[in-house]
Protein backbone atom coordinates (compact mmCIF):
# COMPACT_ATOMS: atom_id res chain seq x y z
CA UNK A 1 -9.11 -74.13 -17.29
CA UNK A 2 -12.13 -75.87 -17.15
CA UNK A 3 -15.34 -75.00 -19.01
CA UNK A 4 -17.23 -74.27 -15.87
CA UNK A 5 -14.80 -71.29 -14.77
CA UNK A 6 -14.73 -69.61 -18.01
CA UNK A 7 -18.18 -69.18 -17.56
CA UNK A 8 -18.31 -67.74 -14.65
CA UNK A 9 -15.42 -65.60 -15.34
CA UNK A 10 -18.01 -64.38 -17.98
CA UNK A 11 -21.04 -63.94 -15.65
CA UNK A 12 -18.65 -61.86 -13.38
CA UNK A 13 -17.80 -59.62 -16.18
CA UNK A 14 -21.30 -59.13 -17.70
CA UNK A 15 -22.41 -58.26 -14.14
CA UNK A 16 -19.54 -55.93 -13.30
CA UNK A 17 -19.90 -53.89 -16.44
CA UNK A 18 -24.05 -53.99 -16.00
CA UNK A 19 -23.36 -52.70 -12.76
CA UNK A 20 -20.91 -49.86 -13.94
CA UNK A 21 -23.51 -48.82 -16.22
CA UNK A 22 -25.98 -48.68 -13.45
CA UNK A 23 -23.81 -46.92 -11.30
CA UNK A 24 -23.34 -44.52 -13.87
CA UNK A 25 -26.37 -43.70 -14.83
CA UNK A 26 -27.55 -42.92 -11.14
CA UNK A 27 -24.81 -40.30 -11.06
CA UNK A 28 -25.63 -38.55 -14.28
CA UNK A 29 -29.13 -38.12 -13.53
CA UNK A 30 -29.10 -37.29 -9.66
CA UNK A 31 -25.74 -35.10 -9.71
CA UNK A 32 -27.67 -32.42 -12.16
CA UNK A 33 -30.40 -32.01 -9.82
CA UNK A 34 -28.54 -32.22 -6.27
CA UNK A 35 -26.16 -30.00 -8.11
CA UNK A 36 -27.93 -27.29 -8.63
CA UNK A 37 -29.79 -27.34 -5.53
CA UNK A 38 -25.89 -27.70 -3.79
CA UNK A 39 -24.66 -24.56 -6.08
CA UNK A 40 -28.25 -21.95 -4.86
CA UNK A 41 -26.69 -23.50 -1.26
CA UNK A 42 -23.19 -22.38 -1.58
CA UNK A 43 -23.72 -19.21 -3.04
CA UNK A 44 -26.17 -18.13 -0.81
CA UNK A 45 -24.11 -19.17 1.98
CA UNK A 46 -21.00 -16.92 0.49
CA UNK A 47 -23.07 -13.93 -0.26
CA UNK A 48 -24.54 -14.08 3.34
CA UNK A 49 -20.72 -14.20 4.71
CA UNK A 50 -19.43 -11.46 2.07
CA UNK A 51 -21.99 -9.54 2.52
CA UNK A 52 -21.44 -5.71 3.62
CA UNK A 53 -21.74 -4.54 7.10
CA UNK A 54 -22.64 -1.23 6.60
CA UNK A 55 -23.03 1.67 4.16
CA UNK A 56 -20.81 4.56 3.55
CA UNK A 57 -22.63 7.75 2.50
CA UNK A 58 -20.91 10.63 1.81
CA UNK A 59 -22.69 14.35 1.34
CA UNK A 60 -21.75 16.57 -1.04
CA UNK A 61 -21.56 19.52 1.08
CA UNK A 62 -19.13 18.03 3.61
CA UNK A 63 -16.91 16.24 0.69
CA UNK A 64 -16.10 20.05 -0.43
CA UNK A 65 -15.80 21.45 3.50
CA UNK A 66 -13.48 18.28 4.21
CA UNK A 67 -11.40 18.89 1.31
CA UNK A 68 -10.87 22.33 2.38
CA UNK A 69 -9.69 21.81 5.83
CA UNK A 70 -7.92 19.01 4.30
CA UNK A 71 -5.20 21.64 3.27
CA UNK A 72 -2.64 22.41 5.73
CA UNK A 73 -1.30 25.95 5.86
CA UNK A 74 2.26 26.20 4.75
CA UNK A 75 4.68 26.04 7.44
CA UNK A 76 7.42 29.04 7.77
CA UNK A 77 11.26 27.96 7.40
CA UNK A 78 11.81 28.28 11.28
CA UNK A 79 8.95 26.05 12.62
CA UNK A 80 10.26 23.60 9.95
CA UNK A 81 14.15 24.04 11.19
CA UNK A 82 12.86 23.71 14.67
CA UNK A 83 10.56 20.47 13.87
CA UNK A 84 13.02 18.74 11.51
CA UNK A 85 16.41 20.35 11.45
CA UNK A 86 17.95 21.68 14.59
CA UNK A 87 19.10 18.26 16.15
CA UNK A 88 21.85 18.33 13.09
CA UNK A 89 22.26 22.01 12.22
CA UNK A 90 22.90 23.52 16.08
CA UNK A 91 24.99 20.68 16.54
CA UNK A 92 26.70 20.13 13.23
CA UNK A 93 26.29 16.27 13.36
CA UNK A 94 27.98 14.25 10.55
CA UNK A 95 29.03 17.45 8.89
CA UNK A 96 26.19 19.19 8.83
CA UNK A 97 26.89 23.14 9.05
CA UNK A 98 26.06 24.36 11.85
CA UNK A 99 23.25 27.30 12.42
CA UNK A 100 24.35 31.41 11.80
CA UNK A 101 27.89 29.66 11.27
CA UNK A 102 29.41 31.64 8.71
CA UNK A 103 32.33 29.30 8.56
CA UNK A 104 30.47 26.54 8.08
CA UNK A 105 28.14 27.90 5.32
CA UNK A 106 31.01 29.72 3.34
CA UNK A 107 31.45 27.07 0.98
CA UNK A 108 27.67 26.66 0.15
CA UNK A 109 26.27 30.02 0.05
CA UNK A 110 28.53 30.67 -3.67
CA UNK A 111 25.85 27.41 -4.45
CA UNK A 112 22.54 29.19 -4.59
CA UNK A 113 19.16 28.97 -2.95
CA UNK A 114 17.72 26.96 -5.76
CA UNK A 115 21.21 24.57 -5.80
CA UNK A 116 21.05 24.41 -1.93
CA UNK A 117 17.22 23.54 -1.97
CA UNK A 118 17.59 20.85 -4.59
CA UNK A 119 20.24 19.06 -2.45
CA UNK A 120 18.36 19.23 0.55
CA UNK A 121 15.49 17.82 -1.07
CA UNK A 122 17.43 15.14 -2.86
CA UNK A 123 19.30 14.73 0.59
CA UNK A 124 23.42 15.31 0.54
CA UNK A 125 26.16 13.56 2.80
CA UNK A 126 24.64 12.45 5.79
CA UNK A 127 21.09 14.17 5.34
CA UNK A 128 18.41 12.14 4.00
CA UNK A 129 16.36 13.22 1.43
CA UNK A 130 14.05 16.25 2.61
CA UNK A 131 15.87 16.60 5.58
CA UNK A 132 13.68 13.60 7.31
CA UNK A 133 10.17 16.13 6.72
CA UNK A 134 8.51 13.53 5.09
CA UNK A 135 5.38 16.04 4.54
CA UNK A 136 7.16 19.36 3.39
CA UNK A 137 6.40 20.29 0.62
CA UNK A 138 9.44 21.59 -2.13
CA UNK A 139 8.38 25.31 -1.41
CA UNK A 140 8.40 25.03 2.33
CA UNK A 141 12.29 22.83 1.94
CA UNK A 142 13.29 26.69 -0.24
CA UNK A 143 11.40 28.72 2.85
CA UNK A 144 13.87 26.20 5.49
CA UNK A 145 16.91 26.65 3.40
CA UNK A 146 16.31 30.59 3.10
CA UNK A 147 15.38 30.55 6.72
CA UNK A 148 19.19 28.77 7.10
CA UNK A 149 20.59 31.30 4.91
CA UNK A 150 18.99 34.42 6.80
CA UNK A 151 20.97 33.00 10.26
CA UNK A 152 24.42 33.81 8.65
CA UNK A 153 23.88 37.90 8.68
């Protein structure tokens, strides 16, 4: 190589790394300022999307009057059977024993209320669990059962 083009293979480096310092520099010392003013920017911007639409207030007096009607009257055995059980029962569908059958029921009644109201809570054979009544509560599954019961005298 010749003496000239080590030189300015020198002159290109000293200006390159001059130039990197430069460039650096710039970006330290505006990025801190811009950045700041960028971050007020965006989170303004999200908290005006984000923010609520409305309030919810709720009064006192009408929490404790809601909560009150809130509580559904027990249901008797029969308008349960009617609601829930009678497309199986008057039929006897997958086994199920039919309504005032004695003969159908003879095996179970030896069982129990409480033994007949667990199964038909924990579902047995064919029936699901609660007898599809979702919403019935244990007591008003013993008042269905009892109400099942009752039909066979």
């Amino acid at each position: 190589m010749s003496q000239g083009s080590k030189g300015s293979s020198k002159l290109m480096i000293i200006i390159w790394v001059l130039a990197m310092f430069f460039i650096g520099y710039k970006a330290l010392n505006s990025s801190s300022a811009e950045s700041s003013n960028s971050e007020t920017m965006i989170d303004s911007a999200l908290l005006e999307r984000i923010k609520p639409i409305g309030e919810v207030r709720i009064d006192s007096s009408m929490a404790a009057t809601s909560s009150e009607s809130s509580e559904k009257a027990e249901r008797s055995g029969e308008e349960i059977y009617k609601a829930n059980c009678q497309g199986c029962h008057s039929s006897g569908v997958m086994g199920a024993p039919k309504y005032a059958s004695l003969e159908d029921w003879a095996a179970r009644i030896d069982l129990g209320l409480e033994k007949l109201t667990l199964s038909a809570i924990a579902g047995k054979g064919g029936m699901p669990a609660r007898g599809t009544c979702m919403d019935c509560s244990d007591n008003e599954i013993k008042l269905t059962v009892q109400y099942l019961l009752d039909s066979l005298k």
